[in-house]
N, C-alpha and C. Protein backbone atom coordinates (compact mmCIF):
# COMPACT_ATOMS: atom_id res chain seq x y z
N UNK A 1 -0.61 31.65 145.36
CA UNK A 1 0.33 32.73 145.52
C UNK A 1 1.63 32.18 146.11
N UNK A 2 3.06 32.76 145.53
CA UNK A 2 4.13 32.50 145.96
C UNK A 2 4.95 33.75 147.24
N UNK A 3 5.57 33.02 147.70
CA UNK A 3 6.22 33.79 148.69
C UNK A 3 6.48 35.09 148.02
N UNK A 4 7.08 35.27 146.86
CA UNK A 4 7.93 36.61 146.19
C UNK A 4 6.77 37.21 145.77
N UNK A 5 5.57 36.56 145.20
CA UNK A 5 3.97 37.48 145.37
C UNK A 5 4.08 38.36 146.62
N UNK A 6 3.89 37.46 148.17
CA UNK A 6 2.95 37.83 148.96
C UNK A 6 4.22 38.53 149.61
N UNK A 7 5.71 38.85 149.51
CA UNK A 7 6.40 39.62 149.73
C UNK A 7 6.27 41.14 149.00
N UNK A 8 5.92 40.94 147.71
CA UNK A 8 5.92 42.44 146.82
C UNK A 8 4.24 42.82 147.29
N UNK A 9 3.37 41.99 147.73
CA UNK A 9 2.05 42.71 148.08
C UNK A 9 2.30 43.25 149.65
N UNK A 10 3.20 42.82 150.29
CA UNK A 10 3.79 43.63 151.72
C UNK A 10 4.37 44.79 151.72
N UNK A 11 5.39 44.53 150.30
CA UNK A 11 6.28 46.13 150.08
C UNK A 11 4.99 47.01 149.83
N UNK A 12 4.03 46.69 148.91
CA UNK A 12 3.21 47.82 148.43
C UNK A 12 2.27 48.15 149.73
N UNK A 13 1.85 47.07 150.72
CA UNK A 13 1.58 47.76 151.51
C UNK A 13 2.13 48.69 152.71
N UNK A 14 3.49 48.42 152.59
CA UNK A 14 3.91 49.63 153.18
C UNK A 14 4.11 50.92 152.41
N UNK A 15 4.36 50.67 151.11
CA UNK A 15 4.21 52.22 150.14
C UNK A 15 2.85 52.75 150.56
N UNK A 16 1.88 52.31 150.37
CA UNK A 16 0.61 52.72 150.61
C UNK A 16 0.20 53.42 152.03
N UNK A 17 1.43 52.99 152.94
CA UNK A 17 0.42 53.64 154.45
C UNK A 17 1.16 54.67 154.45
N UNK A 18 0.36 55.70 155.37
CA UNK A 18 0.21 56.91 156.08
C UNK A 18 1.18 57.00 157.05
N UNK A 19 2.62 58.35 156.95
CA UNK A 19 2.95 58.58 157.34
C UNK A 19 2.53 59.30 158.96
N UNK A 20 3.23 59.08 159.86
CA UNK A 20 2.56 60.01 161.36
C UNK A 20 2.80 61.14 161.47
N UNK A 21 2.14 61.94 161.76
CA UNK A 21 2.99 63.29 162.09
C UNK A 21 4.11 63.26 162.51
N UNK A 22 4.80 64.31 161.99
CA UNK A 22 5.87 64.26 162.95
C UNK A 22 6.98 63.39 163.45
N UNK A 23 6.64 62.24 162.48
CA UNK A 23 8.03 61.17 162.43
C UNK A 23 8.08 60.73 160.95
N UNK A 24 8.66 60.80 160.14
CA UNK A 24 8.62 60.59 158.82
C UNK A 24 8.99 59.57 158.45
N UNK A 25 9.82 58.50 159.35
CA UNK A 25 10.47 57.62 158.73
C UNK A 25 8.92 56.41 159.96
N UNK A 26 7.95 56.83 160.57
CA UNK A 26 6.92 55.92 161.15
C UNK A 26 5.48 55.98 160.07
N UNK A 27 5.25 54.76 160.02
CA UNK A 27 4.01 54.89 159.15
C UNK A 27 2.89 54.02 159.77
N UNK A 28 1.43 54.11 159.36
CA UNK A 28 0.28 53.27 160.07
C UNK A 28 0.07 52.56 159.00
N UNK A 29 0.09 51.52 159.41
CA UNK A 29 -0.40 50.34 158.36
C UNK A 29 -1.48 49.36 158.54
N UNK A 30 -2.19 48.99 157.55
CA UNK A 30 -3.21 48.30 157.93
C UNK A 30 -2.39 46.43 158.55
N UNK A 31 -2.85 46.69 159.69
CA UNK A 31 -2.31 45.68 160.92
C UNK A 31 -3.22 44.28 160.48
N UNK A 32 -4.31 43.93 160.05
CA UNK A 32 -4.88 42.96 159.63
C UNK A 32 -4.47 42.46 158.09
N UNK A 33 -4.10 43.51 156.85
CA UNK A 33 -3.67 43.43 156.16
C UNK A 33 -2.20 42.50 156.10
N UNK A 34 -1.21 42.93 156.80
CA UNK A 34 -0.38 42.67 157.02
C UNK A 34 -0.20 41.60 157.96
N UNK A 35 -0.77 40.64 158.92
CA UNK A 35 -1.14 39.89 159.33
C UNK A 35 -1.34 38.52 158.45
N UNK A 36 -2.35 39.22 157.45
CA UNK A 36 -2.94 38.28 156.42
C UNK A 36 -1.91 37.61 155.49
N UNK A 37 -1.05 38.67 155.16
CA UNK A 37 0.10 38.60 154.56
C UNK A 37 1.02 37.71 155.44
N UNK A 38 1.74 37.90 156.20
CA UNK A 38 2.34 37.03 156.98
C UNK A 38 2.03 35.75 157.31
N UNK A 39 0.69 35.28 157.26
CA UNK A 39 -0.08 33.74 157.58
C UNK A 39 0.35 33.14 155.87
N UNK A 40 -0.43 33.88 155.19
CA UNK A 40 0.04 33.79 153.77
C UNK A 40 1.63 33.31 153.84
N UNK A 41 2.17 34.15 153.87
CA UNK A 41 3.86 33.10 154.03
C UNK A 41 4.33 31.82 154.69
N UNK A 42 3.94 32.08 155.98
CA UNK A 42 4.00 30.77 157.08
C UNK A 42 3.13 29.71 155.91
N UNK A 43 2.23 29.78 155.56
CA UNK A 43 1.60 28.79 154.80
C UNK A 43 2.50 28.18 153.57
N UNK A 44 3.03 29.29 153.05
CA UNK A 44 3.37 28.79 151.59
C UNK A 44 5.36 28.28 151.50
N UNK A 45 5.57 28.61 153.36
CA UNK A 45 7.24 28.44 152.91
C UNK A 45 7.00 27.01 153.16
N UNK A 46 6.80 26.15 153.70
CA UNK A 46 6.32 24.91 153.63
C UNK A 46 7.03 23.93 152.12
N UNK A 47 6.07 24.55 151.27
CA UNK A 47 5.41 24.54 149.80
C UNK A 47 6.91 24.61 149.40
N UNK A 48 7.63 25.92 149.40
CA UNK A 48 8.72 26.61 148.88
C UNK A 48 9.80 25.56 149.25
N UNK A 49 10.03 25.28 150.86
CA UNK A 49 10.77 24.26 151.21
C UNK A 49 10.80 23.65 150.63
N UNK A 50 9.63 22.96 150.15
CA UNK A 50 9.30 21.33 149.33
C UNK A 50 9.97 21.70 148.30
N UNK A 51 9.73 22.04 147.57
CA UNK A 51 10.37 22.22 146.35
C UNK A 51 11.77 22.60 146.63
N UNK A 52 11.76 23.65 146.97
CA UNK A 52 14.06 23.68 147.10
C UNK A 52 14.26 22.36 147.96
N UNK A 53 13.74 21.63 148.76
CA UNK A 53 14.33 20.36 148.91
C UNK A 53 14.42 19.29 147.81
N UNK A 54 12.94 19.48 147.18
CA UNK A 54 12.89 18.43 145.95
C UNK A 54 14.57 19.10 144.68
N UNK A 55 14.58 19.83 144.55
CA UNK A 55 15.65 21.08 143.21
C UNK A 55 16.61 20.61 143.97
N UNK A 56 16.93 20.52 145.06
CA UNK A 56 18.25 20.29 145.45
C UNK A 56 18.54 18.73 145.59
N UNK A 57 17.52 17.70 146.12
CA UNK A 57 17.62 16.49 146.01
C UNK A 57 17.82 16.13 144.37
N UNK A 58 16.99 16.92 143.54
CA UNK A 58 17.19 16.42 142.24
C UNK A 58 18.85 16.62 141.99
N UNK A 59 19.45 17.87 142.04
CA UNK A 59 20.37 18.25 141.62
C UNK A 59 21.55 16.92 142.71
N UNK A 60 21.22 16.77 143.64
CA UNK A 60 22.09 15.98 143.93
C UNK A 60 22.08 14.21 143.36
N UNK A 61 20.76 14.35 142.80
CA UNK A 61 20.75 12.89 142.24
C UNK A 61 21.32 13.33 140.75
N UNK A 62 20.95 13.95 140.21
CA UNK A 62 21.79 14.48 138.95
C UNK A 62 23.19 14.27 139.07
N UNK A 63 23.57 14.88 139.71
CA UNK A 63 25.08 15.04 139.93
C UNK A 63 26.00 13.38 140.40
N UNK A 64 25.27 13.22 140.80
CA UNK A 64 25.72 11.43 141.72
C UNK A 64 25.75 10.46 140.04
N UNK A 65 24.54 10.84 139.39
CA UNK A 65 24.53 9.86 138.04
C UNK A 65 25.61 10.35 137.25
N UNK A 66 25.37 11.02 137.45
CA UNK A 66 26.62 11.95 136.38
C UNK A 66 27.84 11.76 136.76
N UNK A 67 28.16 11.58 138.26
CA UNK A 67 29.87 11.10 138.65
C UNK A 67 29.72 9.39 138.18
N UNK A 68 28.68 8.86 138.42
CA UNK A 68 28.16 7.43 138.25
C UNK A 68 28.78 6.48 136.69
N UNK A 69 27.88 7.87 135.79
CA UNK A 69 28.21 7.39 134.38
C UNK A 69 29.38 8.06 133.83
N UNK A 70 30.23 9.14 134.77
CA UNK A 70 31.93 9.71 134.53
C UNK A 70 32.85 8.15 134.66
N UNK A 71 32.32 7.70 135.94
CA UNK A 71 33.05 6.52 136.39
C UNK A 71 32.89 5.37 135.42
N UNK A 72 31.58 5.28 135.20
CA UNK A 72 31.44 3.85 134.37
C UNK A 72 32.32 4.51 132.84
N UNK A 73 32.07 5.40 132.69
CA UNK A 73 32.92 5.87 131.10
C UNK A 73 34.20 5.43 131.04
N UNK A 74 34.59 6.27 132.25
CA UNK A 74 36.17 6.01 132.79
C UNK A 74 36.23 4.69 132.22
N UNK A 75 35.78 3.57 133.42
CA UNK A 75 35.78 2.47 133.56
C UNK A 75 35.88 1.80 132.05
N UNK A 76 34.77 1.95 131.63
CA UNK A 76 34.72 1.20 130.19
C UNK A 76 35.99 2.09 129.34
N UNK A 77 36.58 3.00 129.64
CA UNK A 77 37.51 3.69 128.50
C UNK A 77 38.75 2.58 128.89
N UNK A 78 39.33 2.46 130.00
CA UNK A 78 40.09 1.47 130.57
C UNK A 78 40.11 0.06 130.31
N UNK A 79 39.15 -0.28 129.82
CA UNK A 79 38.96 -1.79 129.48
C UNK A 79 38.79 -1.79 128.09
N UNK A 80 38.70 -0.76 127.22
CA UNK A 80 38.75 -0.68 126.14
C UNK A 80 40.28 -0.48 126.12
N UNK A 81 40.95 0.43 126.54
CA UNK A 81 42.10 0.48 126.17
C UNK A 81 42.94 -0.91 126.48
N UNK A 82 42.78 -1.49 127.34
CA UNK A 82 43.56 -2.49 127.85
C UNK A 82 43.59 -3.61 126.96
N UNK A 83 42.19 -3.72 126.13
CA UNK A 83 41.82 -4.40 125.11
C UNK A 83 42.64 -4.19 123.93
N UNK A 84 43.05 -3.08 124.03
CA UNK A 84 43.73 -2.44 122.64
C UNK A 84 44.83 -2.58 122.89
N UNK A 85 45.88 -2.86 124.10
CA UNK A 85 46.81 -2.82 124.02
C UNK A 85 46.97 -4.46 124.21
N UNK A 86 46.22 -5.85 125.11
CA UNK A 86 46.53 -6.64 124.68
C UNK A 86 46.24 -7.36 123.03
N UNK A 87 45.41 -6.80 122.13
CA UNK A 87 45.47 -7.08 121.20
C UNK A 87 46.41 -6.58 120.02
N UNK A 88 46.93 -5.28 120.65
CA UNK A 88 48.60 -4.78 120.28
C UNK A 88 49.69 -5.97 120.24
N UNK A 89 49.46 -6.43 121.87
CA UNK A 89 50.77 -7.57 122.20
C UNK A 89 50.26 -8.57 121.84
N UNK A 90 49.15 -9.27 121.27
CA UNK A 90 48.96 -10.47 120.88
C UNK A 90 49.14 -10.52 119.21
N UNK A 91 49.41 -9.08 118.42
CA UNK A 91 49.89 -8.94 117.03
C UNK A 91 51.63 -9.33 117.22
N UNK A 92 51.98 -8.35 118.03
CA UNK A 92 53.14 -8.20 118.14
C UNK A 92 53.84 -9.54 118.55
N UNK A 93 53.20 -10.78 118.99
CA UNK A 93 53.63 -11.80 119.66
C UNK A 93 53.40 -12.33 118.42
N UNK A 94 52.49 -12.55 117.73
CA UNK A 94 52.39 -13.45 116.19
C UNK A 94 53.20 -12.47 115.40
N UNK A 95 53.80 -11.39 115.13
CA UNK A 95 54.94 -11.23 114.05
C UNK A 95 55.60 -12.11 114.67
N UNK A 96 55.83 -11.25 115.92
CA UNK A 96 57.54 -12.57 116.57
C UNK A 96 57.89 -13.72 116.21
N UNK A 97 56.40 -14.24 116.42
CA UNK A 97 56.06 -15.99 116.52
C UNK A 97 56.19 -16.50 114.70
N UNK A 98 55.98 -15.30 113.96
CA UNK A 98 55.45 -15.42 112.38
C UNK A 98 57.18 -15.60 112.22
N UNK A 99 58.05 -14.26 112.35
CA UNK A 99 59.14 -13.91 112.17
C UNK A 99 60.29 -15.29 113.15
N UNK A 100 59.97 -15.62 113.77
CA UNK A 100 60.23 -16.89 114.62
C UNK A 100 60.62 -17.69 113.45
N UNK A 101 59.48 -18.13 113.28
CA UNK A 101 59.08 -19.56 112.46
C UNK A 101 59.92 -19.22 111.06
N UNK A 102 59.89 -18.37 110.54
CA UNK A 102 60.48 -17.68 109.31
C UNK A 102 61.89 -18.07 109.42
N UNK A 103 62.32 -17.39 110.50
CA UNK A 103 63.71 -17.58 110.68
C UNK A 103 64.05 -19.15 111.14
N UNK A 104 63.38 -19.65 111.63
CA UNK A 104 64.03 -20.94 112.09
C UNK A 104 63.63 -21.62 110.34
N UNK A 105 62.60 -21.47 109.55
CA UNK A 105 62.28 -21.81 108.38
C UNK A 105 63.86 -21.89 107.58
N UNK A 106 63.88 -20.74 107.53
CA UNK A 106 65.33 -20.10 106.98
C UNK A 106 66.69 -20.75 107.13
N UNK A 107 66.92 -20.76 108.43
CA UNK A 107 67.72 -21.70 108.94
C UNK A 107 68.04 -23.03 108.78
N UNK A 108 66.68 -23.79 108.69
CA UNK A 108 66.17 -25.41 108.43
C UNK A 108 66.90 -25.57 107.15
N UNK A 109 66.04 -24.29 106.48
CA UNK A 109 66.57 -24.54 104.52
C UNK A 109 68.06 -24.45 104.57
N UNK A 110 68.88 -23.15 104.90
CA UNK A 110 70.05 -23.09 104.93
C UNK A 110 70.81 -24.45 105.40
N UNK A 111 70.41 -24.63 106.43
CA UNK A 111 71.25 -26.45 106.73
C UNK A 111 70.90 -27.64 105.86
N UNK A 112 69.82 -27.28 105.86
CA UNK A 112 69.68 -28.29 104.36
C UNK A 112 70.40 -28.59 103.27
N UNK A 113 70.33 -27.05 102.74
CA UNK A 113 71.53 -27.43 101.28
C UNK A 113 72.76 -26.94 102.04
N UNK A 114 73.12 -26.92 102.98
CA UNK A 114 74.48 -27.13 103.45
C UNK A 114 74.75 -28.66 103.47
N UNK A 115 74.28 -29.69 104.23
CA UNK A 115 73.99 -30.67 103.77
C UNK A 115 73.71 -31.69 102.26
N UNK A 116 72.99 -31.22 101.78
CA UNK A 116 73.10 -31.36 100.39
C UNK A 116 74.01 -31.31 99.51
N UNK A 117 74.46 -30.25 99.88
CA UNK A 117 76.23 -29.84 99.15
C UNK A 117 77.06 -30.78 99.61
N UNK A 118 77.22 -30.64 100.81
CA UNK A 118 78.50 -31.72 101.50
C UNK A 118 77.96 -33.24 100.60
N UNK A 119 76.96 -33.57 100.95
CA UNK A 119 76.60 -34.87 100.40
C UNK A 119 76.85 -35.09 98.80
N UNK A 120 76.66 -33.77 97.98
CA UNK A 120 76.88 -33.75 96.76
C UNK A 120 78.01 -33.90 96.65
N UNK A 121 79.63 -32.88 97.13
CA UNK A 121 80.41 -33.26 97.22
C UNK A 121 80.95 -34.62 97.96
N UNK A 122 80.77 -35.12 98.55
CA UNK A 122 81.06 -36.22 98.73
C UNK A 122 80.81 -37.28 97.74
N UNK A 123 79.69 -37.48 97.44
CA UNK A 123 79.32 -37.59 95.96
C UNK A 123 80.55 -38.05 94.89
N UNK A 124 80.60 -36.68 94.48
CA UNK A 124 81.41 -36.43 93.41
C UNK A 124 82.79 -36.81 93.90
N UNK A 125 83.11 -36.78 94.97
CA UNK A 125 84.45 -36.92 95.52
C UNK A 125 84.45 -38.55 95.23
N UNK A 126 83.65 -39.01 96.07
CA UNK A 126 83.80 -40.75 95.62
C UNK A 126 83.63 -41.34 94.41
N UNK A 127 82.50 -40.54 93.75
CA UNK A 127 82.48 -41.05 91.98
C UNK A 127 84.09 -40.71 91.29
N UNK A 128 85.02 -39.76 91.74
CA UNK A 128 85.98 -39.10 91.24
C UNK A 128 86.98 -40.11 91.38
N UNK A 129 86.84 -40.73 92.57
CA UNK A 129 87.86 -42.13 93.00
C UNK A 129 87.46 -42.96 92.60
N UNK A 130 86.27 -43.32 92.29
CA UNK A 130 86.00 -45.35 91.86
C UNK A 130 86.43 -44.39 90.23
N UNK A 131 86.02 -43.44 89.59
CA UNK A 131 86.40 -43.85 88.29
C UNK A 131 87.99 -43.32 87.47
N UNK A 132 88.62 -42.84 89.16
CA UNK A 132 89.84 -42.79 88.69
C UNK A 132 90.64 -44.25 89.26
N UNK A 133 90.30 -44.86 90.18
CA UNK A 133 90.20 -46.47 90.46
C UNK A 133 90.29 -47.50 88.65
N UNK A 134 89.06 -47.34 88.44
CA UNK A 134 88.30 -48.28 87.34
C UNK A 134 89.70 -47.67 85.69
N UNK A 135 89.67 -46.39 85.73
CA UNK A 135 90.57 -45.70 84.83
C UNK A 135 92.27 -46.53 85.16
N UNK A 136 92.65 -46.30 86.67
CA UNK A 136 93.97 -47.18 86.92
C UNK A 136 94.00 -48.19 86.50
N UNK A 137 92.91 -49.24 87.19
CA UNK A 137 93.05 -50.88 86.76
C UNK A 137 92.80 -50.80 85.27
N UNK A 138 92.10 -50.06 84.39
CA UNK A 138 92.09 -50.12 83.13
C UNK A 138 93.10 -49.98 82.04
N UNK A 139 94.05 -48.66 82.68
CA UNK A 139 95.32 -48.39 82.27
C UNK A 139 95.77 -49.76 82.31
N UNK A 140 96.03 -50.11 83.73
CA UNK A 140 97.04 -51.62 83.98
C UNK A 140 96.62 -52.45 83.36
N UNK A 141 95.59 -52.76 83.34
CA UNK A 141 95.36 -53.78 82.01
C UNK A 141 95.43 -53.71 80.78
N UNK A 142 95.43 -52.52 80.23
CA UNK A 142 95.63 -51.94 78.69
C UNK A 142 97.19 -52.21 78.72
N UNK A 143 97.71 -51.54 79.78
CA UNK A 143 99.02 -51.32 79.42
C UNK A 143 100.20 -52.48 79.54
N UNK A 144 99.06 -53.68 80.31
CA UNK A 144 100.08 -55.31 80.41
C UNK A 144 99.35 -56.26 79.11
N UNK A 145 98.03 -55.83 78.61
CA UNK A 145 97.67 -56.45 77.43
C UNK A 145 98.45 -55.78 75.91
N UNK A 146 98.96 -54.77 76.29
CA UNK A 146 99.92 -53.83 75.25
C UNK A 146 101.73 -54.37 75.63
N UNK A 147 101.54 -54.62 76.28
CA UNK A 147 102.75 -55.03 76.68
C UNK A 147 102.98 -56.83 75.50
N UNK A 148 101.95 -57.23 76.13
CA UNK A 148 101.50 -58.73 76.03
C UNK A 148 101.55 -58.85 74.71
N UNK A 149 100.95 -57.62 73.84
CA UNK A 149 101.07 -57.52 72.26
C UNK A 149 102.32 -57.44 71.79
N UNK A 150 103.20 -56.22 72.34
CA UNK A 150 104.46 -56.27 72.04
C UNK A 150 105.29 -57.01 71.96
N UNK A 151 105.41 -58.22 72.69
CA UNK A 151 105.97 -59.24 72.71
C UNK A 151 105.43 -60.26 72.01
N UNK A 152 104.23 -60.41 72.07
CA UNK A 152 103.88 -61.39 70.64
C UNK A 152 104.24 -60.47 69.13
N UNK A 153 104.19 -59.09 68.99
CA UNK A 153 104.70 -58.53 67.74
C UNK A 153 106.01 -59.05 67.71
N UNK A 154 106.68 -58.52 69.01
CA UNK A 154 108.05 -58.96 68.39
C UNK A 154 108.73 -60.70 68.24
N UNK A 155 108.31 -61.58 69.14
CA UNK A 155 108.09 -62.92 68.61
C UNK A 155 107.84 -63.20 67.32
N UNK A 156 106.47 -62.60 66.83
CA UNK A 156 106.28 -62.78 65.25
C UNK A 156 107.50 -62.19 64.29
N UNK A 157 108.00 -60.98 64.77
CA UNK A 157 109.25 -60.63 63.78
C UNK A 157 110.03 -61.28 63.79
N UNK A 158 110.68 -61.34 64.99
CA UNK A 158 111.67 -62.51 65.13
C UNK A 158 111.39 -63.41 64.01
N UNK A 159 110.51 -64.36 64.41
CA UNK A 159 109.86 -65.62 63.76
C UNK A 159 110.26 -65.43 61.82
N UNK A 160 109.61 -64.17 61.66
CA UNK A 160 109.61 -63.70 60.18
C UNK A 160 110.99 -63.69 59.97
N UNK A 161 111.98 -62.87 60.83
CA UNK A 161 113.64 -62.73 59.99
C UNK A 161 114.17 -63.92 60.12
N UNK A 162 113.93 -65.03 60.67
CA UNK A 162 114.65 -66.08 60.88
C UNK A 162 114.29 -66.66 60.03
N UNK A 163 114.93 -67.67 58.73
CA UNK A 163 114.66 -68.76 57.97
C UNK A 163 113.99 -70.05 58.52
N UNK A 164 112.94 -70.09 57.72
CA UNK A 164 112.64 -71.82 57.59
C UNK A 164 113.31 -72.44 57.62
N UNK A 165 113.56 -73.22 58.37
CA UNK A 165 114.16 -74.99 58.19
C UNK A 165 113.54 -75.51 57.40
N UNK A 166 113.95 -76.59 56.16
CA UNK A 166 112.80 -77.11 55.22
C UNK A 166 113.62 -78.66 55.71
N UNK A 167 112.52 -79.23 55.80
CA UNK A 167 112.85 -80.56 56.09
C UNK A 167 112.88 -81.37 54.96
């Protein structure tokens, strides 16, 4: 039997007793009955204790795991995120590093055939002089071996309008 039993078998025994004459709100009740009842309680709050101590110890161990595994959630949500954001900045550091390299790539090439060009022109600039060089001395020699002709042409005319001597 539980306390809230041996409480509703107390109410009924006071429904049950005999009013006194003459005082309506006094009644006789069986005094051993009610006795019995009362030992009955002293016995069983004990019992009752135990248990609302155990319901409430549970509920406080409940509650403690439960802030326990709020915290560890927390916790692990935080280290997940932190994860996510250095693996954010370790993308974001290889575009850079990608876009880096690209551009200095870019650059390398661009000076390159900047280079290349100059060298090409230069090139062409010096081939432009040895074979306007080689073209001069060629002229000058064409034009003193033309010379050189002219004067043997005209020697030979000479030679031709002038008469033989016949010996």
């Amino acid at each position: 039997m539980n306390i809230e039993e041996i409480l509703e078998d107390m109410d009924d025994t006071l429904d049950e007793a005999r009013p006194i004459p003459f005082a309506t709100h006094k009644v006789v009740v069986d005094a051993d009955r009610l006795r019995e009842l009362i030992n009955d309680i002293r016995l069983n709050i004990p019992a009752e204790i135990k248990r609302a101590k155990l319901i409430d110890f549970d509920c406080e161990r409940i509650i403690n795991d439960a802030k326990a595994k709020a915290e560890q959630i927390v916790q692990d949500a935080e280290l997940h995120a932190q994860d996510i954001v250095q693996d954010a900045e370790r993308e974001a550091q290889k575009k850079c590093s990608e876009q880096a390299i690209q551009q200095a790539a870019r650059q390398r090439g661009a000076d390159m055939l900047a280079r290349a060009q100059y060298a090409s022109n230069e090139i062409r600039a010096g081939a432009a002089d040895y074979v306007n060089r080689v073209l001069g001395d060629t002229e000058a020699c064409l034009t003193a071996s033309l010379q050189e002709i002219q004067k043997v042409k005209a020697r030979m005319e000479e030679s031709r309008k002038k008469p033989k001597k016949r010996d």
